[in-house]
C-alpha atoms as a PDB file:
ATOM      1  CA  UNK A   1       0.000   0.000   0.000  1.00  0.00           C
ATOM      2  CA  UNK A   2       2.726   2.722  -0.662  1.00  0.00           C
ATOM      3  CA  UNK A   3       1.939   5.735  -3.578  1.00  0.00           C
ATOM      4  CA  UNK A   4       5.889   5.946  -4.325  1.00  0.00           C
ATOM      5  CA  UNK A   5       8.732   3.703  -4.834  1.00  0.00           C
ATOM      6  CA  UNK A   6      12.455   4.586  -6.614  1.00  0.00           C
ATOM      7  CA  UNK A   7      14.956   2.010  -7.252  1.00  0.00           C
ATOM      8  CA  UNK A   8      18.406   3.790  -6.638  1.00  0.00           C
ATOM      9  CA  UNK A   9      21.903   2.355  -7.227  1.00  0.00           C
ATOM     10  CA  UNK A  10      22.446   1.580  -3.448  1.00  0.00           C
ATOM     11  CA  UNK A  11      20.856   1.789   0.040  1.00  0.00           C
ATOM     12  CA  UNK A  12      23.470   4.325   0.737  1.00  0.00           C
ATOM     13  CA  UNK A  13      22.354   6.459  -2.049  1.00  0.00           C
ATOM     14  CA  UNK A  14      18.689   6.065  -1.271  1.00  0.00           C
ATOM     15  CA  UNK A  15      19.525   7.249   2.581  1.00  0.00           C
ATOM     16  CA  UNK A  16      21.583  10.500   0.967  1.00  0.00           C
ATOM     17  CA  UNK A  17      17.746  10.997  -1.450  1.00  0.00           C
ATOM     18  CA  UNK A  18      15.728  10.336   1.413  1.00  0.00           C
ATOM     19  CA  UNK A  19      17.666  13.371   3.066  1.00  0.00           C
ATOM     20  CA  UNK A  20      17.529  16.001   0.253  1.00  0.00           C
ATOM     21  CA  UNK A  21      13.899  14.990  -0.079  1.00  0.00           C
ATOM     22  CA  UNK A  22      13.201  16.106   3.409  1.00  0.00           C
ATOM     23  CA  UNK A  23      15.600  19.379   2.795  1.00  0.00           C
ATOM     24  CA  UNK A  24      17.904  18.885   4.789  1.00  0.00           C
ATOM     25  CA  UNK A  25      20.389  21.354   5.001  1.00  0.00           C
ATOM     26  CA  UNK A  26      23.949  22.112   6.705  1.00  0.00           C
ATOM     27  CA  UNK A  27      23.457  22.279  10.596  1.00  0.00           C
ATOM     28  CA  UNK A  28      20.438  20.471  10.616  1.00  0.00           C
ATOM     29  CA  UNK A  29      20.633  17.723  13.275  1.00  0.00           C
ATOM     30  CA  UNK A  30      19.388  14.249  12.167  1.00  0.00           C
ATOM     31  CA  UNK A  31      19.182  11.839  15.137  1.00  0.00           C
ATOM     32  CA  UNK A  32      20.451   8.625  14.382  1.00  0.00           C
ATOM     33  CA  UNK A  33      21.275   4.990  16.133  1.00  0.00           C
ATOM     34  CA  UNK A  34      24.575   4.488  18.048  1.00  0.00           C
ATOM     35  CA  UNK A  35      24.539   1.241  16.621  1.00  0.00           C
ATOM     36  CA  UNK A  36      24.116   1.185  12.498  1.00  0.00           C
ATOM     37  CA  UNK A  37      26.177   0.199   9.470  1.00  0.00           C
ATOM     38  CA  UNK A  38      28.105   3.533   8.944  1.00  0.00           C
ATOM     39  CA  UNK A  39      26.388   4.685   5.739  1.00  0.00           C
ATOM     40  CA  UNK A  40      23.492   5.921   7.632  1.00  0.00           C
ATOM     41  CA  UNK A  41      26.242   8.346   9.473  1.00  0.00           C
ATOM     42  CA  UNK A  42      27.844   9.203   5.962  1.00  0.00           C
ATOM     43  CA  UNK A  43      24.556   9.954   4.140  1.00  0.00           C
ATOM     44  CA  UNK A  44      23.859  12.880   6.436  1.00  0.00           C
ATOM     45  CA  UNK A  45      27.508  13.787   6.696  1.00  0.00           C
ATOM     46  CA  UNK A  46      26.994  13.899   2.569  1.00  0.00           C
ATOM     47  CA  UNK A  47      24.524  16.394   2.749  1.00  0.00           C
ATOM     48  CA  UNK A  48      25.724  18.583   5.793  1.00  0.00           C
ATOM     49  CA  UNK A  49      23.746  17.567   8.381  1.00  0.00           C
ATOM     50  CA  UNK A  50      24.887  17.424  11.642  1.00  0.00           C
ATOM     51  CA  UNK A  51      24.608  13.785  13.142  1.00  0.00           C
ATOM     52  CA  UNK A  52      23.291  12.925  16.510  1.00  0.00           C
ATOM     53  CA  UNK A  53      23.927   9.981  18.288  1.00  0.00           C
ATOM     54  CA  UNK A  54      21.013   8.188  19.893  1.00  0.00           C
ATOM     55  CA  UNK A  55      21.730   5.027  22.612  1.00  0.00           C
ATOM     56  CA  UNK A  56      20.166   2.116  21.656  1.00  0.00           C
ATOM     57  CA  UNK A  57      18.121  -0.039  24.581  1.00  0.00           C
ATOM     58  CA  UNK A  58      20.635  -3.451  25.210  1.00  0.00           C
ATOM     59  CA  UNK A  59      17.592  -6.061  25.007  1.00  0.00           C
ATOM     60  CA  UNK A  60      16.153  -5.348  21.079  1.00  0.00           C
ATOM     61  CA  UNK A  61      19.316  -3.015  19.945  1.00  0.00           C
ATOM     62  CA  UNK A  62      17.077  -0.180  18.843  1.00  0.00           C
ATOM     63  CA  UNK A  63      16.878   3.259  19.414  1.00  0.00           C
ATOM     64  CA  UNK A  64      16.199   3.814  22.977  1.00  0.00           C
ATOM     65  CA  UNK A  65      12.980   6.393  23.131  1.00  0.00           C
ATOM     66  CA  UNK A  66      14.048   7.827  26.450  1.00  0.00           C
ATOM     67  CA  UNK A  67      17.238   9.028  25.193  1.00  0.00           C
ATOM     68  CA  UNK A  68      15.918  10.043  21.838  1.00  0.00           C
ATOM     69  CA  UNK A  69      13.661  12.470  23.665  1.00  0.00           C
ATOM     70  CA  UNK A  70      16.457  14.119  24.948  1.00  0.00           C
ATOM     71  CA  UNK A  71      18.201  14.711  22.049  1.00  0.00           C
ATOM     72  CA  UNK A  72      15.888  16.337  20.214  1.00  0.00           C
ATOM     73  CA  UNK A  73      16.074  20.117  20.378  1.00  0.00           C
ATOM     74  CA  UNK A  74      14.911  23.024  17.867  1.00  0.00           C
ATOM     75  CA  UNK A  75      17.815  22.304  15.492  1.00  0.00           C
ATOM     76  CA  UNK A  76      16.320  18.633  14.994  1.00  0.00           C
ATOM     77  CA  UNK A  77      14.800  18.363  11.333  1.00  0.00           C
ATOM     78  CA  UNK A  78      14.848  14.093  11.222  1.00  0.00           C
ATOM     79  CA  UNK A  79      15.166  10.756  12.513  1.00  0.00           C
ATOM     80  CA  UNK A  80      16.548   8.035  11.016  1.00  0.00           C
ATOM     81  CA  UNK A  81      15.575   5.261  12.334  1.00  0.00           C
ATOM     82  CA  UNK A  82      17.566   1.704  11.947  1.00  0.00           C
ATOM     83  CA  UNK A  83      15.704  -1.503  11.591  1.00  0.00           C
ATOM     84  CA  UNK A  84      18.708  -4.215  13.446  1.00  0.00           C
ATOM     85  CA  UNK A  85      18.302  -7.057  11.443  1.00  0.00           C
ATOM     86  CA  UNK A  86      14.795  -6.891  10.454  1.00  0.00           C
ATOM     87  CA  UNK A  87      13.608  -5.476  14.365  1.00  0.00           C
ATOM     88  CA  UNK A  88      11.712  -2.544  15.051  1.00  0.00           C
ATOM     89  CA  UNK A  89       9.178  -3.391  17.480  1.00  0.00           C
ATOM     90  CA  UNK A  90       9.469  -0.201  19.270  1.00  0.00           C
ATOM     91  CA  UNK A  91       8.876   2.043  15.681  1.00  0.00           C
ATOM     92  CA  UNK A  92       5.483   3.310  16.062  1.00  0.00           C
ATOM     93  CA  UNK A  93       6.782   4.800  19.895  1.00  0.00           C
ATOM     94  CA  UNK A  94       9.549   6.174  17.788  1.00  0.00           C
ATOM     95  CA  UNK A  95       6.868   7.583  15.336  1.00  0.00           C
ATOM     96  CA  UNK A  96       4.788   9.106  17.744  1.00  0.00           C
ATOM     97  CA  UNK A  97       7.709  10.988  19.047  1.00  0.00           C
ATOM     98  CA  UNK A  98       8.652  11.846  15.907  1.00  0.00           C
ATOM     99  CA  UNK A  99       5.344  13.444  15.015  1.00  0.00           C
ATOM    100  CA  UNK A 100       4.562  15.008  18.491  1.00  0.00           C
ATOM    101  CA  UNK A 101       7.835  17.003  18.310  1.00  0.00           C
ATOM    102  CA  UNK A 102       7.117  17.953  14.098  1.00  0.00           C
ATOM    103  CA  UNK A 103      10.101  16.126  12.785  1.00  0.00           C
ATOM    104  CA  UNK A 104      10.132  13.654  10.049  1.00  0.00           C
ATOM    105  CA  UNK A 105      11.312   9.988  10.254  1.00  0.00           C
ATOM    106  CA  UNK A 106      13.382   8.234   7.781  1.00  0.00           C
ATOM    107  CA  UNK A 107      13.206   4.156   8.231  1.00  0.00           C
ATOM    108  CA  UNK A 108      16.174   2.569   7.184  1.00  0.00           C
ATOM    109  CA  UNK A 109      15.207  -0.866   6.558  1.00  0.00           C
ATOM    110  CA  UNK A 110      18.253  -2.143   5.037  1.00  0.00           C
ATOM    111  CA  UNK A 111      17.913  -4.750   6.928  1.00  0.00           C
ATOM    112  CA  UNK A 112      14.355  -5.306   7.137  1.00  0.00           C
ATOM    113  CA  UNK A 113      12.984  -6.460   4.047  1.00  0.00           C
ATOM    114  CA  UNK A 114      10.088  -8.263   3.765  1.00  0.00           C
ATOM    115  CA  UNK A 115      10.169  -7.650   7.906  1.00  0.00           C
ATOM    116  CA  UNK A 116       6.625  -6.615   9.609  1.00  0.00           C
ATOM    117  CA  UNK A 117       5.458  -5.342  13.167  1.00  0.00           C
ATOM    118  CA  UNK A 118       1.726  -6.651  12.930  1.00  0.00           C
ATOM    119  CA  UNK A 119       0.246  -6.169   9.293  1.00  0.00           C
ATOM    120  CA  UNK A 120       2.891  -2.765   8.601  1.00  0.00           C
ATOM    121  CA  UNK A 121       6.249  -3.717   6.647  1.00  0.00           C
ATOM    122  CA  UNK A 122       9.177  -1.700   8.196  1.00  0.00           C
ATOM    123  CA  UNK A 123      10.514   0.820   5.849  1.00  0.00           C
ATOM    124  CA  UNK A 124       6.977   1.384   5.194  1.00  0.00           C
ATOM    125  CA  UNK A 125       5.971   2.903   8.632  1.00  0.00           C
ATOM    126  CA  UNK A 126       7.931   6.198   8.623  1.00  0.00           C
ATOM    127  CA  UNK A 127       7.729   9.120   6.070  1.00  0.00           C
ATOM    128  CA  UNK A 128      10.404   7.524   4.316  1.00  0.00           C
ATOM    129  CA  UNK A 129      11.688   3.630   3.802  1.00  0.00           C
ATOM    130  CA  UNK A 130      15.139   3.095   2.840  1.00  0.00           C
ATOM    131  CA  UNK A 131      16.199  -0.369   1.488  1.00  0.00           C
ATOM    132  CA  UNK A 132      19.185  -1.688   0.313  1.00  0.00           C
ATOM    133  CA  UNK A 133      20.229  -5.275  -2.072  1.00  0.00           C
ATOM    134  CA  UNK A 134      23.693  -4.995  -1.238  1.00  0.00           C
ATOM    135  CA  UNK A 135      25.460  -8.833  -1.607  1.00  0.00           C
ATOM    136  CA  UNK A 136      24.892  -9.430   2.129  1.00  0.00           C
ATOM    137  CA  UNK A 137      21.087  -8.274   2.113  1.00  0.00           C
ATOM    138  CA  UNK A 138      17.942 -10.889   2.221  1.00  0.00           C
ATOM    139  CA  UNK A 139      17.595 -10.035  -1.604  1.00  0.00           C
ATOM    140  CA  UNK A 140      20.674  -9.040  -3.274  1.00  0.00           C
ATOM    141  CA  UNK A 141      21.112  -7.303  -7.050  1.00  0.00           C
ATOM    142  CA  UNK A 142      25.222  -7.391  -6.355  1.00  0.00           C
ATOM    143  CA  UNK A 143      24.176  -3.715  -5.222  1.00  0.00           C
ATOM    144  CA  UNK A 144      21.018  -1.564  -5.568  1.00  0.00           C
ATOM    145  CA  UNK A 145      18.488   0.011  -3.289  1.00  0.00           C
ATOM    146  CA  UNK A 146      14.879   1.217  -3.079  1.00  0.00           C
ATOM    147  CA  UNK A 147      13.129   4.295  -1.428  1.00  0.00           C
ATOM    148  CA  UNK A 148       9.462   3.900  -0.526  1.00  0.00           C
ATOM    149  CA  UNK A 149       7.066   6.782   0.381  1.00  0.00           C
ATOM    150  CA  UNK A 150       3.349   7.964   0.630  1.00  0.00           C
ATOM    151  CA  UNK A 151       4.598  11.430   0.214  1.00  0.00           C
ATOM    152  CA  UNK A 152       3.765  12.855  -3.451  1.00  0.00           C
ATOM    153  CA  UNK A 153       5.906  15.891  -2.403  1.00  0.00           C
ATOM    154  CA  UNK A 154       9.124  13.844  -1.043  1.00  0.00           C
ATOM    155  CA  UNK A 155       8.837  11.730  -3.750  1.00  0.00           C
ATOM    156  CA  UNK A 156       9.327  14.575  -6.570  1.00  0.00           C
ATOM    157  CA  UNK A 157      11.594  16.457  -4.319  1.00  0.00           C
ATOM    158  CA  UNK A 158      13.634  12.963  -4.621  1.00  0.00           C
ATOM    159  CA  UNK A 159      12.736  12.367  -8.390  1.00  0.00           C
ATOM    160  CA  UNK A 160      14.229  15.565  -8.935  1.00  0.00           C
ATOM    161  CA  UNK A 161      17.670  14.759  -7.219  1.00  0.00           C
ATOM    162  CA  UNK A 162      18.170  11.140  -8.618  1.00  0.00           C
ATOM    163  CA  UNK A 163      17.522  12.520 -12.185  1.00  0.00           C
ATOM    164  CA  UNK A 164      20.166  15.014 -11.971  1.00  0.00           C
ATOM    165  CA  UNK A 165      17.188  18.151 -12.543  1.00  0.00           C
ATOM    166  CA  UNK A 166      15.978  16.286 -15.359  1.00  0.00           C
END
């Protein structure tokens, strides 16, 4: 049930899309896990954003909601959210934070494909899903990634990025 999909040529690329769909700019803070593959780091490092470590609770490895709420402050713009091998039980806490505070949330799902809390696929939870088919992923294409969305406006602000202004 998502309006928007966009293959892209990896999940790191898709992450760095996500980002400049959401306009994020230098010295914007995006919140991110203390524990994630280090392209999620690099992707807002690409675009100038300023990354913010969250801790991650010890029993699921996912962000920890307590500290997340701390770190959020009016320079905030995101929250990228990392699915630990296919886990995210705790996402729609994360999303309700997210939303109470006005700041988007990016899932990256690289590791969640085909992955589901209840009926919802994660990636597909959040304003934005990130995937990637990297050669270790569940479905690999050698390399390769996919952004998911419901947003019409995200999507063309994205669209408009990946096709070089085309």
């Amino acid at each position: 049930n998502i309006k928007h999909v966009m293959i892209t040529s990896s999940g790191s690329a898709a992450l760095v899309l996500a980002l400049k769909g959401l306009n994020i700019k230098p010295g914007d803070e995006v919140i991110i896990p203390n524990l994630t593959f280090q392209a999620t780091a690099n992707a807002v490092n690409m675009v100038g954003g300023k990354v913010v470590l969250c801790d991650i609770n010890k029993e699921d490895l996912l962000m920890d909601p307590n500290d997340l709420t701390k770190k959020i402050n009016k320079n905030t713009k995101t929250i990228i959210f990392v699915n630990v091998s296919g886990r995210g039980n705790n996402i729609f806490q994360i999303k309700k934070i997210a939303k109470q505070n006005n700041i988007t949330l990016i899932e990256d799902a690289s590791e969640a494909l085909f992955s589901k809390f209840g009926k919802r696929y994660y990636g597909t939870i959040g304003d934005i899903g990130c995937f990637s088919f990297a050669p270790n992923k569940i479905i690999t294409t050698a390399q390769g990634g996919l952004i998911v969305t419901n947003s019409k406006k995200y999507f063309n602000k994205m669209s408009i990025f990946k096709n070089q202004g085309k």
